[in-house]
PDB file of N, CA and C in Angstrom:
ATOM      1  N   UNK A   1       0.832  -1.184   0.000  1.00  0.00           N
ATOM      2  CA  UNK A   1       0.000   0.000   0.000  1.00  0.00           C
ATOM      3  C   UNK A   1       0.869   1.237   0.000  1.00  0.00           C
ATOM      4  N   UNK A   2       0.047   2.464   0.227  1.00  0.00           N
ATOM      5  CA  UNK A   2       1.122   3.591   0.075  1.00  0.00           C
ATOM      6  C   UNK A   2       0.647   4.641   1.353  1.00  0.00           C
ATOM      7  N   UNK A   3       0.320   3.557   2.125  1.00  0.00           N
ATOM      8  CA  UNK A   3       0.193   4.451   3.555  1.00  0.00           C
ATOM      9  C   UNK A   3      -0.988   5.415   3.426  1.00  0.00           C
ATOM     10  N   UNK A   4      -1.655   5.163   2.729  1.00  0.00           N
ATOM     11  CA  UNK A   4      -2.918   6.388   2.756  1.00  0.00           C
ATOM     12  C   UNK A   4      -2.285   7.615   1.754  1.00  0.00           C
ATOM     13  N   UNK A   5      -1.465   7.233   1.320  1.00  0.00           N
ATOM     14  CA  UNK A   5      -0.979   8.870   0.684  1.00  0.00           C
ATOM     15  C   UNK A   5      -1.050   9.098  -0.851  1.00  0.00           C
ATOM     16  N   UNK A   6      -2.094  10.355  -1.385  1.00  0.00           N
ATOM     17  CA  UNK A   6      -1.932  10.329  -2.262  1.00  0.00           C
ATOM     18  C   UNK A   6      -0.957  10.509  -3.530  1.00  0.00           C
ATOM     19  N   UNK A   7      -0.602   9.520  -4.494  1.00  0.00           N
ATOM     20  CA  UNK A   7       0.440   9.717  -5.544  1.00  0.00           C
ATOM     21  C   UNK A   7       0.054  10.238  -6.901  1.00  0.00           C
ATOM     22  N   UNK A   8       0.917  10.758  -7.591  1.00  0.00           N
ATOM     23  CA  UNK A   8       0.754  11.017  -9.295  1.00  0.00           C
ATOM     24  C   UNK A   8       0.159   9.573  -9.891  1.00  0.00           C
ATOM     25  N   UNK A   9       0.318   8.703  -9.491  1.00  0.00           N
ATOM     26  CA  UNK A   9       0.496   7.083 -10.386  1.00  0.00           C
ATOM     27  C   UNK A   9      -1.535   7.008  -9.725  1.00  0.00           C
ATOM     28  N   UNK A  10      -1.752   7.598  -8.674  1.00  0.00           N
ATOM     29  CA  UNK A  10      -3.092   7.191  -7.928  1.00  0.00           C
ATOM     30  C   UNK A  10      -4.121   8.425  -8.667  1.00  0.00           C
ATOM     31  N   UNK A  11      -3.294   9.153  -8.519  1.00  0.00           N
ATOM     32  CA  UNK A  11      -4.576  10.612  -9.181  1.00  0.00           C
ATOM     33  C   UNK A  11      -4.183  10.552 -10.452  1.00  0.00           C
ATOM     34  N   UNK A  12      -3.833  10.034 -11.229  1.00  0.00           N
ATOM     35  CA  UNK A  12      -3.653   9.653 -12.465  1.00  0.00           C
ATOM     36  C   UNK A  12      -5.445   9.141 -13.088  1.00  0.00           C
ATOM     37  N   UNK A  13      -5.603   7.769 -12.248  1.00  0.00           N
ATOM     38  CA  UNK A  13      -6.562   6.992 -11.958  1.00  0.00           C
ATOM     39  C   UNK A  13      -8.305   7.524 -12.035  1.00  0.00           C
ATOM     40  N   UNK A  14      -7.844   8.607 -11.192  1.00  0.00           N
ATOM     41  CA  UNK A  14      -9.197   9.025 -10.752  1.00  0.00           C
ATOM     42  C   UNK A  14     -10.285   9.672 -11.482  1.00  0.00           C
ATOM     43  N   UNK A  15     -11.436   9.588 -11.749  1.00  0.00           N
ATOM     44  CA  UNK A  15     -12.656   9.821 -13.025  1.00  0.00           C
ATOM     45  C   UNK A  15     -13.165  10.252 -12.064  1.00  0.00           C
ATOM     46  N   UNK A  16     -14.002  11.583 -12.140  1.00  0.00           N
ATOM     47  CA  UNK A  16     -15.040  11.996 -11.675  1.00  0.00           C
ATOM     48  C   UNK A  16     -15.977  13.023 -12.728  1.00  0.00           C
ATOM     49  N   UNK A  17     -17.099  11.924 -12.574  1.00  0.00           N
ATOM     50  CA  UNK A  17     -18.548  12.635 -13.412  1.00  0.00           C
ATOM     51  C   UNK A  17     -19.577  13.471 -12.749  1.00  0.00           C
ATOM     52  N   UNK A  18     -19.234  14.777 -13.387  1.00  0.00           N
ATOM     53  CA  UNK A  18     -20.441  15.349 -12.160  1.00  0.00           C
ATOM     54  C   UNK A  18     -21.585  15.082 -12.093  1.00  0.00           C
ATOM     55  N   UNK A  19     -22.558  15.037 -10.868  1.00  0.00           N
ATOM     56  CA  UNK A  19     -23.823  14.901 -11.152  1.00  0.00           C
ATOM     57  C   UNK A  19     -24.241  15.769 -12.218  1.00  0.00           C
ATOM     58  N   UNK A  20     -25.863  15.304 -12.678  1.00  0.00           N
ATOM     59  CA  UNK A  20     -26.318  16.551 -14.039  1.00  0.00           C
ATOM     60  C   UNK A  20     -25.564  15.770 -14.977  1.00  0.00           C
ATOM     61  N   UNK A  21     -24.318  15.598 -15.278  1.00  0.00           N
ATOM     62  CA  UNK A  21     -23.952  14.817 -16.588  1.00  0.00           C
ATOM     63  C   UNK A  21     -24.903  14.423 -17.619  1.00  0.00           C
ATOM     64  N   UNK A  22     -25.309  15.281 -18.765  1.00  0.00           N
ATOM     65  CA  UNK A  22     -26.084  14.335 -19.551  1.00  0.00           C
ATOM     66  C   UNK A  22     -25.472  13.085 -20.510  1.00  0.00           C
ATOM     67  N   UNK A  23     -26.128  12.110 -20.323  1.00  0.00           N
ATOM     68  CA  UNK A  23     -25.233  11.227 -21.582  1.00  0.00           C
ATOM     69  C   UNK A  23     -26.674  10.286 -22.458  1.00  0.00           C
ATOM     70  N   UNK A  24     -25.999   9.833 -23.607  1.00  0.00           N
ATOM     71  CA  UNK A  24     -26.963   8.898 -24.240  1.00  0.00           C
ATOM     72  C   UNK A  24     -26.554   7.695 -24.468  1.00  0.00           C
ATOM     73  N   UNK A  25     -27.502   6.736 -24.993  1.00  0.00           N
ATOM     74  CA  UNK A  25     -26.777   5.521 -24.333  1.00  0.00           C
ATOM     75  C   UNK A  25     -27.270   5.496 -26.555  1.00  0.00           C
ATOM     76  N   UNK A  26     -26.671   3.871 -26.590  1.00  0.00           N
ATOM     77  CA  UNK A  26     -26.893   3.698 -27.989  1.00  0.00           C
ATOM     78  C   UNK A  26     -28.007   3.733 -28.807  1.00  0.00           C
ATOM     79  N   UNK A  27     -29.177   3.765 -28.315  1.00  0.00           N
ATOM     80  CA  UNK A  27     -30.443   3.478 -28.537  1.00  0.00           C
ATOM     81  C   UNK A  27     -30.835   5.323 -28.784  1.00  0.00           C
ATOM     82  N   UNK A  28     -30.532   6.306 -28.582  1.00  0.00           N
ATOM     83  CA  UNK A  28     -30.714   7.536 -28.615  1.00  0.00           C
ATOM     84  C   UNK A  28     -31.562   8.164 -27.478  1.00  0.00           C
ATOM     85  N   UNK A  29     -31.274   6.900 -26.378  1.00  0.00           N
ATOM     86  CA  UNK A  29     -32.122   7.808 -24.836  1.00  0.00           C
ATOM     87  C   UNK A  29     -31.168   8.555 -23.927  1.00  0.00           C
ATOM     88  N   UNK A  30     -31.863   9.403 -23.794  1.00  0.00           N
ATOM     89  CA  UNK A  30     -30.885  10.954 -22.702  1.00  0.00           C
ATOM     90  C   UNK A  30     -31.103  10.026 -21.346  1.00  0.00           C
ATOM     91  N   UNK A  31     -30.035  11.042 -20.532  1.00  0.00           N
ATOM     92  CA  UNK A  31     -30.176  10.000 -19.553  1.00  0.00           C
ATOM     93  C   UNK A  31     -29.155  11.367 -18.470  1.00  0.00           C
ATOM     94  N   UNK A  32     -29.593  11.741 -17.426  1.00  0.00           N
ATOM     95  CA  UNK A  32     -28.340  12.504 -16.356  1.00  0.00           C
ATOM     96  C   UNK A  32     -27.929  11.431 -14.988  1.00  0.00           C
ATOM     97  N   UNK A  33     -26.647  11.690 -14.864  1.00  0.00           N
ATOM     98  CA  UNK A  33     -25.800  11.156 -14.183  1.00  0.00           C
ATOM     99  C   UNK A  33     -26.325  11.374 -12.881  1.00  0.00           C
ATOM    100  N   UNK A  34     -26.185  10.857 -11.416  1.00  0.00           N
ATOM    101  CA  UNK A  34     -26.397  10.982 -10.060  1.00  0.00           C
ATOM    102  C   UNK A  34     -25.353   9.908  -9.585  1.00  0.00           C
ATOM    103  N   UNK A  35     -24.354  10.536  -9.008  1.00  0.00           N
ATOM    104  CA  UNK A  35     -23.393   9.687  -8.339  1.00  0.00           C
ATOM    105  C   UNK A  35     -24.060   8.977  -7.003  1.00  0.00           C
ATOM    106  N   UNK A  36     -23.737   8.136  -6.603  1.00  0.00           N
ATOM    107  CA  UNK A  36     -24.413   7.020  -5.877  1.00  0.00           C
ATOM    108  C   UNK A  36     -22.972   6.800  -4.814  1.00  0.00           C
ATOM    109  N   UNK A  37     -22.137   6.739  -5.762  1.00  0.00           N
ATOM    110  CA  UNK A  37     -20.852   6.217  -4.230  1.00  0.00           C
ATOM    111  C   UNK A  37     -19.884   7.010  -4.507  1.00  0.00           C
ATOM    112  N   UNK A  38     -19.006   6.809  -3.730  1.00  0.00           N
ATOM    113  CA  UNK A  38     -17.683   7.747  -4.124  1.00  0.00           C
ATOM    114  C   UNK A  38     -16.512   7.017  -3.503  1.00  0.00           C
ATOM    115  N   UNK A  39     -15.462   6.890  -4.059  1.00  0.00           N
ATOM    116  CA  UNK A  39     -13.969   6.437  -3.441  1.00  0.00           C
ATOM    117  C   UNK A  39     -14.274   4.771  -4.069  1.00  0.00           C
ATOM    118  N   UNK A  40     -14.743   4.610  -5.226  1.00  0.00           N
ATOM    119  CA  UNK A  40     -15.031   3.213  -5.053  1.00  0.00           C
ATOM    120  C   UNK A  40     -13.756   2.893  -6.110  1.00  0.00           C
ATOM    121  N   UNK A  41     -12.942   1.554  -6.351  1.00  0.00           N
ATOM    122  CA  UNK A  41     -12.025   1.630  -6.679  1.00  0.00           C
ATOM    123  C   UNK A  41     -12.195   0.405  -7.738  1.00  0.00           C
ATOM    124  N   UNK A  42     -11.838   0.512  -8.657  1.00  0.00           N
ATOM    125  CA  UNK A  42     -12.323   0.126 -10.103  1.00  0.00           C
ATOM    126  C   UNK A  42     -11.137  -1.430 -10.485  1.00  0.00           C
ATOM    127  N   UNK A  43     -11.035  -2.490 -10.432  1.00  0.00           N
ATOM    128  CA  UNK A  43      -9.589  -3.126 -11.294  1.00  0.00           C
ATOM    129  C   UNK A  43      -9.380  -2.787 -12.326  1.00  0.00           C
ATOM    130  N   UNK A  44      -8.001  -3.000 -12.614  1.00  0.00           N
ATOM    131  CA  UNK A  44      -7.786  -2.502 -13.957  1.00  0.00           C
ATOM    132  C   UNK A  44      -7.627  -3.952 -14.948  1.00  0.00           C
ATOM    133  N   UNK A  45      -8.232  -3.846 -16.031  1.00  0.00           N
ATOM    134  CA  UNK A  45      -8.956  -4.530 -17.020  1.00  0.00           C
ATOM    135  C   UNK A  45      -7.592  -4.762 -18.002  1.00  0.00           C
ATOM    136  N   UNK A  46      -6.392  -5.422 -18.203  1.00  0.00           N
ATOM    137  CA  UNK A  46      -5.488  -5.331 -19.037  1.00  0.00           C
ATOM    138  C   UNK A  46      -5.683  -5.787 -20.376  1.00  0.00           C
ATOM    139  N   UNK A  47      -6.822  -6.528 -20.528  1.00  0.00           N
ATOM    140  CA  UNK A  47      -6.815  -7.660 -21.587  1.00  0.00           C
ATOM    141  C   UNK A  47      -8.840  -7.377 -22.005  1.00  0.00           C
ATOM    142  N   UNK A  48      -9.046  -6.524 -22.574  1.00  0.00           N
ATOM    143  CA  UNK A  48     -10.675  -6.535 -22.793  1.00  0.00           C
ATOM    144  C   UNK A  48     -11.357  -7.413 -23.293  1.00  0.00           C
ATOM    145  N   UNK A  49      -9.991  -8.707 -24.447  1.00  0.00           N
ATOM    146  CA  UNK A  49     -11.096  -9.679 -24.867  1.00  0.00           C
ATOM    147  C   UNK A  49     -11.269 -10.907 -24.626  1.00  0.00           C
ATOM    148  N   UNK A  50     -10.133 -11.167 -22.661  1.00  0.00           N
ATOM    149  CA  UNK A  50     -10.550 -12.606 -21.960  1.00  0.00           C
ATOM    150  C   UNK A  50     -10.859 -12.105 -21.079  1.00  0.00           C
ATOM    151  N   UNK A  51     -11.701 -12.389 -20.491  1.00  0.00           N
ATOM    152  CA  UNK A  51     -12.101 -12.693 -19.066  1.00  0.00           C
ATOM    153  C   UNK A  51     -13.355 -11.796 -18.608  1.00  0.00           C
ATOM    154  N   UNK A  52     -14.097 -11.152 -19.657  1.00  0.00           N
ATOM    155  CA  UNK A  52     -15.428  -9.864 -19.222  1.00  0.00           C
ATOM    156  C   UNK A  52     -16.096 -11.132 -19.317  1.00  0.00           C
ATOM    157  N   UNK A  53     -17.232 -10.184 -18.461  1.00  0.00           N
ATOM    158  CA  UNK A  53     -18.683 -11.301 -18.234  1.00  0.00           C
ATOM    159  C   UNK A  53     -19.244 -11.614 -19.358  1.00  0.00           C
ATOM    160  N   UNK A  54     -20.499 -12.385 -19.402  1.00  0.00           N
ATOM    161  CA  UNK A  54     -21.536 -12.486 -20.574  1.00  0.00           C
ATOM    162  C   UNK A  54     -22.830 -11.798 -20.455  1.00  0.00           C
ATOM    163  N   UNK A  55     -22.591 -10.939 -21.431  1.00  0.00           N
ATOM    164  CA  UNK A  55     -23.656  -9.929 -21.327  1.00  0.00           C
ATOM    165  C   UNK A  55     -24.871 -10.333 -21.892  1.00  0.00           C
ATOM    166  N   UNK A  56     -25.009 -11.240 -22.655  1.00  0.00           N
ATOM    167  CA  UNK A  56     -26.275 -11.582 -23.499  1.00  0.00           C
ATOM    168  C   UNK A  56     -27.712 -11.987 -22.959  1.00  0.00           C
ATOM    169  N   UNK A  57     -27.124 -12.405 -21.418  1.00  0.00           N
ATOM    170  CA  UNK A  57     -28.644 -12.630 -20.510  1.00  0.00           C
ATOM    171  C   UNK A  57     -29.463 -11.026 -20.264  1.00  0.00           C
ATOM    172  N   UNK A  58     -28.457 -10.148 -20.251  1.00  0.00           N
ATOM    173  CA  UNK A  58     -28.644  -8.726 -19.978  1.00  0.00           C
ATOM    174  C   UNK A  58     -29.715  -8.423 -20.874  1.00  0.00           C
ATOM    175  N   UNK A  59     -29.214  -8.575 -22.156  1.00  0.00           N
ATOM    176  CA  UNK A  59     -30.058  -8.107 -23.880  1.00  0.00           C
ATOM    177  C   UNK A  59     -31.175  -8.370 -23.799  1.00  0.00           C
ATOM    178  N   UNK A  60     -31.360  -9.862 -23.221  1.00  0.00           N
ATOM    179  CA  UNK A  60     -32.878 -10.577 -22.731  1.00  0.00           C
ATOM    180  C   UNK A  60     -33.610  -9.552 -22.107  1.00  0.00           C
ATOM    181  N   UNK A  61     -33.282  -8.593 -21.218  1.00  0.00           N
ATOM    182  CA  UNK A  61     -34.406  -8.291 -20.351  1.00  0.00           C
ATOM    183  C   UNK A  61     -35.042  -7.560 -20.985  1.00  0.00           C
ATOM    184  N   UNK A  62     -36.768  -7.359 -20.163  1.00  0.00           N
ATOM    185  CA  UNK A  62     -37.553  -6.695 -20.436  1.00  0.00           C
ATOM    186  C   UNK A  62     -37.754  -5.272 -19.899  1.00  0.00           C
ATOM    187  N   UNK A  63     -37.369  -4.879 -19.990  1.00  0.00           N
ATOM    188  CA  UNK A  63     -37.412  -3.581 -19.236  1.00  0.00           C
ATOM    189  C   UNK A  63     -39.050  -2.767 -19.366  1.00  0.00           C
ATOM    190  N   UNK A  64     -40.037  -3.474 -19.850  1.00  0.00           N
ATOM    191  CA  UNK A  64     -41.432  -2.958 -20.247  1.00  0.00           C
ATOM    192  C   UNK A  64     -42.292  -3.496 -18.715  1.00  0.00           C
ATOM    193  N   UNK A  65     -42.189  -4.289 -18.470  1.00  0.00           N
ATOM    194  CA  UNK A  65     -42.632  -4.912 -17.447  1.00  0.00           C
ATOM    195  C   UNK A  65     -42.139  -4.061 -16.041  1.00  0.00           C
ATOM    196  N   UNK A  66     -41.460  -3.069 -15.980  1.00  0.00           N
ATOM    197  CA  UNK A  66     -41.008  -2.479 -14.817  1.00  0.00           C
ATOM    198  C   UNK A  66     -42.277  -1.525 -14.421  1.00  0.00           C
ATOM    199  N   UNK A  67     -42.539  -1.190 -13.329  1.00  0.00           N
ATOM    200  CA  UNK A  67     -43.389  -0.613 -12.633  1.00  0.00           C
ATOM    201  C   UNK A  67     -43.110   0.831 -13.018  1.00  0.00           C
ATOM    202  N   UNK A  68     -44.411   1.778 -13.439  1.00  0.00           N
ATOM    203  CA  UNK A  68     -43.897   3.533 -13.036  1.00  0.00           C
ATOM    204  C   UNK A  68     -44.411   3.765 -11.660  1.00  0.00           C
ATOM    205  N   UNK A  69     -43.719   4.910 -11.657  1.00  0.00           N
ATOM    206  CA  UNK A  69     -43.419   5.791 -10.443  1.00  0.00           C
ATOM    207  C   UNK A  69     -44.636   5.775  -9.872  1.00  0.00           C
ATOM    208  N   UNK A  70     -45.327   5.726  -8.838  1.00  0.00           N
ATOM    209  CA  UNK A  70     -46.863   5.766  -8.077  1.00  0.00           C
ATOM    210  C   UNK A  70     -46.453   7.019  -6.743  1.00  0.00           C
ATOM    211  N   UNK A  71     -46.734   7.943  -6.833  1.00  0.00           N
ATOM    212  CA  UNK A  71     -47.705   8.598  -6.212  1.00  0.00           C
ATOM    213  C   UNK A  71     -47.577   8.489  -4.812  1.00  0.00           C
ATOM    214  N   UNK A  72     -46.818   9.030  -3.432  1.00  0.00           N
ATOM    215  CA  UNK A  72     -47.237   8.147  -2.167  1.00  0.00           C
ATOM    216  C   UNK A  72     -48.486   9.116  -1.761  1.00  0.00           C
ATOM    217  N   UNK A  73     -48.157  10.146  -2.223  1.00  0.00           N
ATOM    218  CA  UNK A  73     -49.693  10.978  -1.502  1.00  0.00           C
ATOM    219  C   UNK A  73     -49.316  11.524  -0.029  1.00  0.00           C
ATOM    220  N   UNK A  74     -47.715  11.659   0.133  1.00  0.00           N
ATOM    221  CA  UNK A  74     -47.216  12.057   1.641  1.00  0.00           C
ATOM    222  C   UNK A  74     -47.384  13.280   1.870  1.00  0.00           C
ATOM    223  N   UNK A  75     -47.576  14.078   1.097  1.00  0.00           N
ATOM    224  CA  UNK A  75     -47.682  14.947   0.948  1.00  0.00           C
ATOM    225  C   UNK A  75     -46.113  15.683   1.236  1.00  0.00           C
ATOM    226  N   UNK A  76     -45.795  17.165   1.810  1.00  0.00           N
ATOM    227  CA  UNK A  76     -44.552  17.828   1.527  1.00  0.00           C
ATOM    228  C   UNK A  76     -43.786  17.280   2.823  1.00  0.00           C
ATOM    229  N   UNK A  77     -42.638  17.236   2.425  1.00  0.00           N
ATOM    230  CA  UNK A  77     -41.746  17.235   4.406  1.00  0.00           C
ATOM    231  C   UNK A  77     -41.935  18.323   4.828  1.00  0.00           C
ATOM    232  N   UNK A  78     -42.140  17.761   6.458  1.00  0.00           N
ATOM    233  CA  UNK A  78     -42.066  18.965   7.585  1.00  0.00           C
ATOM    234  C   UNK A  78     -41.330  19.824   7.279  1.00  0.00           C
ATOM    235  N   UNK A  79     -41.588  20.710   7.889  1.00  0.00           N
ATOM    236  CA  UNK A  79     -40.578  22.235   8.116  1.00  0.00           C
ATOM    237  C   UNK A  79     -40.252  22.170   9.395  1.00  0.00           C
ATOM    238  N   UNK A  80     -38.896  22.308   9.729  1.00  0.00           N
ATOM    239  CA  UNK A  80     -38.236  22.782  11.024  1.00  0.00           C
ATOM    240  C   UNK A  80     -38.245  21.083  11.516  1.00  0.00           C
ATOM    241  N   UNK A  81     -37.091  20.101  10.672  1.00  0.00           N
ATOM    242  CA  UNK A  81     -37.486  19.156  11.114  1.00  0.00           C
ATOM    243  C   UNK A  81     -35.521  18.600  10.735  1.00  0.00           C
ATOM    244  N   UNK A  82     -34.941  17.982  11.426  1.00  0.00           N
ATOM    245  CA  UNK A  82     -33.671  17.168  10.482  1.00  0.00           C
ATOM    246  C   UNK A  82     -33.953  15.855  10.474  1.00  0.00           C
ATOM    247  N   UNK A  83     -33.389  15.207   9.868  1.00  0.00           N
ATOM    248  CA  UNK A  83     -33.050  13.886   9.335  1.00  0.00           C
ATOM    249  C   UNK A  83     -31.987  13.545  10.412  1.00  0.00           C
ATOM    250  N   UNK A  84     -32.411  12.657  11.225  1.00  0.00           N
ATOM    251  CA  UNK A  84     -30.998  11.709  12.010  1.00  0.00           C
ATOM    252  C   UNK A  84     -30.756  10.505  11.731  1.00  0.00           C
ATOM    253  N   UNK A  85     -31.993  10.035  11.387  1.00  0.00           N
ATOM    254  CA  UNK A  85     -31.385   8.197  10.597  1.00  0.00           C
ATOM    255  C   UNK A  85     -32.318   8.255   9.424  1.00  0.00           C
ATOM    256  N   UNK A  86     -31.470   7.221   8.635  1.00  0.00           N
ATOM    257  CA  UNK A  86     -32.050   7.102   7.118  1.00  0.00           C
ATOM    258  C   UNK A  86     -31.587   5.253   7.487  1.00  0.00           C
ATOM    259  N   UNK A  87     -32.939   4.606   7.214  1.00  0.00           N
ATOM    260  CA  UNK A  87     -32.548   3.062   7.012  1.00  0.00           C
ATOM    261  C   UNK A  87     -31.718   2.832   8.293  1.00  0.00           C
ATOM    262  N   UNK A  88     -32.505   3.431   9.562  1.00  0.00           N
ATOM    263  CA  UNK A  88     -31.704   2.534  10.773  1.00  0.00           C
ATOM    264  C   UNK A  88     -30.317   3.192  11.065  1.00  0.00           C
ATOM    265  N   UNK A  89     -30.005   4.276   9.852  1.00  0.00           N
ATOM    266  CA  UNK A  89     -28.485   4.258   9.963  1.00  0.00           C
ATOM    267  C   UNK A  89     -28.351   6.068  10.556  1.00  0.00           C
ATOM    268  N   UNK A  90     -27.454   6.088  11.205  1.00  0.00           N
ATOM    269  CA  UNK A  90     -27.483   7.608  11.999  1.00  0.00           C
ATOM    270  C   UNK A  90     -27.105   8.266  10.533  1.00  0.00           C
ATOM    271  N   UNK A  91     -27.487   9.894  10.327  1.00  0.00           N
ATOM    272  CA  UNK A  91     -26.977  10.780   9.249  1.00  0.00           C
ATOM    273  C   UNK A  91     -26.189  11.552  10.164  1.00  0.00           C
ATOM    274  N   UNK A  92     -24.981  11.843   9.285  1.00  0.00           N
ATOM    275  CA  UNK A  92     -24.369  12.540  10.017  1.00  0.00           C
ATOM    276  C   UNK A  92     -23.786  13.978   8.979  1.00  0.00           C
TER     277      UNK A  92
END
């Protein structure tokens, strides 16, 4: 390891997409970015045409059959209120 410390060879590495990002995928659908994790650390792939998964079960899916968005009817969040746990878990 390198002791926690950042190097040229490590920030070399590093991709960051801002949220908002618009991108399109092949099919010609828009689509914006929302980062979900951060610090997550990627292997590096030397050889692209042994060892990737099989994507073709993927192609299969239906993506028509997915549920839309419903409505909870919660109406607005409180005012004058914080958030201390989300899912059990303290916010900090």
């Amino acid at each position: 390891m390198n002791n926690w410390q950042m190097s040229a060879e490590i920030s070399d590495k590093v991709i960051s997409i801002p949220a908002g990002t618009a991108v399109t995928d092949g099919a010609g659908q828009g689509y914006y970015l929302k980062p979900l994790e951060v610090s997550v650390f990627l292997d590096l792939v030397p050889d692209t045409t042994v060892g990737l998964p099989d994507l073709t079960t993927a192609d299969a899916v239906d993506l028509t059959a997915v549920p839309v968005f419903v409505n909870h009817n919660m109406g607005a969040k409180p005012t004058g209120t914080a958030v201390l746990y989300s899912e059990g878990n303290p916010v900090e």
